[in-house]
Protein backbone atom coordinates (compact mmCIF):
# COMPACT_ATOMS: atom_id res chain seq x y z
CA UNK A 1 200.22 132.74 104.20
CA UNK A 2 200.44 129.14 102.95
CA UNK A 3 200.63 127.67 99.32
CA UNK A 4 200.99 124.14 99.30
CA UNK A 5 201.27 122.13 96.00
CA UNK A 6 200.22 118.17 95.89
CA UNK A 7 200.64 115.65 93.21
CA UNK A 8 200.13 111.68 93.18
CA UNK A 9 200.15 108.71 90.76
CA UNK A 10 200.25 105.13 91.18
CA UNK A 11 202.89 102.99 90.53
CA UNK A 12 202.64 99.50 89.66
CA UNK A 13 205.16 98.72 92.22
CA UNK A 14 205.97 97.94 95.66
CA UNK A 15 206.75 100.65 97.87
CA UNK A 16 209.84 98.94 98.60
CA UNK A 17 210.79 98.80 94.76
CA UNK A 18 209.99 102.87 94.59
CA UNK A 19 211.28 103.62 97.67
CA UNK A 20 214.76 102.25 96.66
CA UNK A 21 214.61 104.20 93.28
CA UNK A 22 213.60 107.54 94.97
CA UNK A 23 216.45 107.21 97.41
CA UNK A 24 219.43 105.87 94.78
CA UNK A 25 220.19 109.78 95.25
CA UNK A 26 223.30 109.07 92.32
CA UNK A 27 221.26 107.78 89.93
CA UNK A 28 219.10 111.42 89.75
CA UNK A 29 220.93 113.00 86.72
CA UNK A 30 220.36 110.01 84.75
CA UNK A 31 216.26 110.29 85.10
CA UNK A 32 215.21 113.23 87.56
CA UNK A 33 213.89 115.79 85.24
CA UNK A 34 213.21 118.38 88.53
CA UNK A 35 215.69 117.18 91.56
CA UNK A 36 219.06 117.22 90.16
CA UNK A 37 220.61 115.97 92.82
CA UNK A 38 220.50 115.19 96.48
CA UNK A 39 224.18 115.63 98.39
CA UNK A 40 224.80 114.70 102.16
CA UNK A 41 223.81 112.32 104.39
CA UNK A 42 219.92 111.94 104.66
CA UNK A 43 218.88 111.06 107.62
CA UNK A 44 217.07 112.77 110.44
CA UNK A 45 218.10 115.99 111.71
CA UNK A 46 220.77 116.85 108.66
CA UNK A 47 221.48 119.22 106.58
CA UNK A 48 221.92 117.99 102.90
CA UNK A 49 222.41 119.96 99.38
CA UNK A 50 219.85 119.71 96.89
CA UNK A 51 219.17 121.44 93.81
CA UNK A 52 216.06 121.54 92.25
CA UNK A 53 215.02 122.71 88.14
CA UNK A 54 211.07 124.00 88.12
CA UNK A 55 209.42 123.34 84.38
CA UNK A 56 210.95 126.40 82.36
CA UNK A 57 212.93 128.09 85.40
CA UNK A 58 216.75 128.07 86.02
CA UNK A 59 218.10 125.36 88.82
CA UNK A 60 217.85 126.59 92.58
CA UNK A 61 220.42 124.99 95.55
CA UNK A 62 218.89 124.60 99.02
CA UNK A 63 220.53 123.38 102.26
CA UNK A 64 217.47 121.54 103.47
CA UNK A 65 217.22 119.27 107.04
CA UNK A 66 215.97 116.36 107.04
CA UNK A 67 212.67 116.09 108.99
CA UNK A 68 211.46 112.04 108.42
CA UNK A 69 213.17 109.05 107.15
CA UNK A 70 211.05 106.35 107.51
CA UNK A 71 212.06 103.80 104.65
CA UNK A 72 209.08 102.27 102.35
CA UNK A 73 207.02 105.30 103.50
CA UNK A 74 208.23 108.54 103.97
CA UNK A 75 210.68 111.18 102.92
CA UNK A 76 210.69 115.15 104.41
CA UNK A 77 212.73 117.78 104.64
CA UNK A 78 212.37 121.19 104.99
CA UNK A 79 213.90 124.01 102.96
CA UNK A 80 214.23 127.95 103.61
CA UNK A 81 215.45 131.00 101.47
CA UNK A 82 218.04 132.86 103.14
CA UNK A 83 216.80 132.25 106.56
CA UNK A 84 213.78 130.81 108.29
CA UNK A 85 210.20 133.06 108.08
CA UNK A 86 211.40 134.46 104.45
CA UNK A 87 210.22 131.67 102.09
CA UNK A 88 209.75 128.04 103.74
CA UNK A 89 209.07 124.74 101.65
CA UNK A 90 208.17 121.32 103.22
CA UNK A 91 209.06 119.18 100.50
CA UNK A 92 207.37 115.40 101.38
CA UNK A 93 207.33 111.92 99.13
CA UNK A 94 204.89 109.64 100.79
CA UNK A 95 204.67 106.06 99.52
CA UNK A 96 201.20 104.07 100.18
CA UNK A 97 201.12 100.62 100.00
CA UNK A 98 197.93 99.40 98.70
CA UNK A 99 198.33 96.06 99.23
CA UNK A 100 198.11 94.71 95.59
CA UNK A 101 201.61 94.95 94.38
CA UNK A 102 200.81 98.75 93.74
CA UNK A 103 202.31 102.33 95.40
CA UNK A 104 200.59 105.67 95.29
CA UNK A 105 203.58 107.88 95.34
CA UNK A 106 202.00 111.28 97.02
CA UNK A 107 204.54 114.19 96.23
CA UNK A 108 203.75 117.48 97.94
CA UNK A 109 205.09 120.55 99.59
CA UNK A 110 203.74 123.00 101.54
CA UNK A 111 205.22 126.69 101.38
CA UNK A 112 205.09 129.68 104.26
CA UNK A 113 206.86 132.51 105.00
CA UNK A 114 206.82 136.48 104.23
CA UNK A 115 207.51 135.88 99.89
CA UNK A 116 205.11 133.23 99.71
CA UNK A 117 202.56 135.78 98.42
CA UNK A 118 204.62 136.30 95.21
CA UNK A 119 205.51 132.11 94.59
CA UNK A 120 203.77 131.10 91.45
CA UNK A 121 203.24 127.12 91.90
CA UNK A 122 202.82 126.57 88.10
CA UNK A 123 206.10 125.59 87.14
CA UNK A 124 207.11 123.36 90.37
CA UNK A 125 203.60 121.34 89.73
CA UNK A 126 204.92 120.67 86.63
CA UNK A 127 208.30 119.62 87.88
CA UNK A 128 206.76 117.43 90.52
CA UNK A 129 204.40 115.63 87.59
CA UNK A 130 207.26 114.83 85.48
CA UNK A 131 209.13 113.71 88.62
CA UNK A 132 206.60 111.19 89.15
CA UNK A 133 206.15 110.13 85.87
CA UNK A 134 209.92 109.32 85.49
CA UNK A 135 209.81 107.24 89.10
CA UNK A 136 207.02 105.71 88.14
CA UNK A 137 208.62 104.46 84.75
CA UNK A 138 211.69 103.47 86.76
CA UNK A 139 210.49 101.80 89.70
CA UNK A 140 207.88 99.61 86.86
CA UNK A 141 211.09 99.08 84.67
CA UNK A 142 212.32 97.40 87.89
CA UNK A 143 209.77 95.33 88.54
């Protein structure tokens, strides 16, 4: 069973301009209202700490590893609950340049496993909006 859950908004702003916002990893307590932080070294094939606060749930920690790193365009890593087959996310940012000074920031992740069944998506869509929204806002402020 898959659930996958996929947001998006454009951002007046390069991709490299968002890029560098969604990667100043420190800088996520002062505006990330759903990834509280990001811990380790991100880059392909590690393992990094991350927790993450769902609209009106309590904060989770995952160990995710890093999947893609491809700078101005891509950022993947893939999360499991206890161990692999139980409850799988593949969390991705994708950044599209459009070619007129403008980004569309696609934020998604895709979910598998045995407890996917009983994941309601309802609360991390809302996290992932308000994610966006707060990028968005920084990477314009930026600008």
């Amino acid at each position: 069973m898959l659930k996958e859950i996929k947001t998006q908004i454009l951002i007046n702003a390069s991709p490299n301009k968002v890029w560098f916002a969604l990667t100043n990893f420190e800088q996520y307590p002062d505006w990330n209202p759903f990834i509280l932080y990001v811990k380790g070294d991100v880059k392909e094939g590690k393992r990094i700490k991350i927790s993450v606060k769902p609209s009106g749930a309590k904060a989770m920690t995952f160990k995710p590893i890093v999947l893609k790193v491809e700078p101005a365009k891509e950022l993947r890593w893939l999360g499991s609950l206890i161990f692999k087959g139980l409850f799988d996310g593949e969390h991705r940012f994708e950044l599209i340049d459009n070619n007129d000074g403008t980004t569309t920031f696609i934020h998604s992740e895709r979910f598998s496993g045995i407890f996917v069944k009983q994941f309601k998506t309802d609360s991390t869509k809302i996290g992932f909006e308000l994610m966006n929204n707060r990028l968005k806002e920084l990477a314009e402020a930026s600008e």
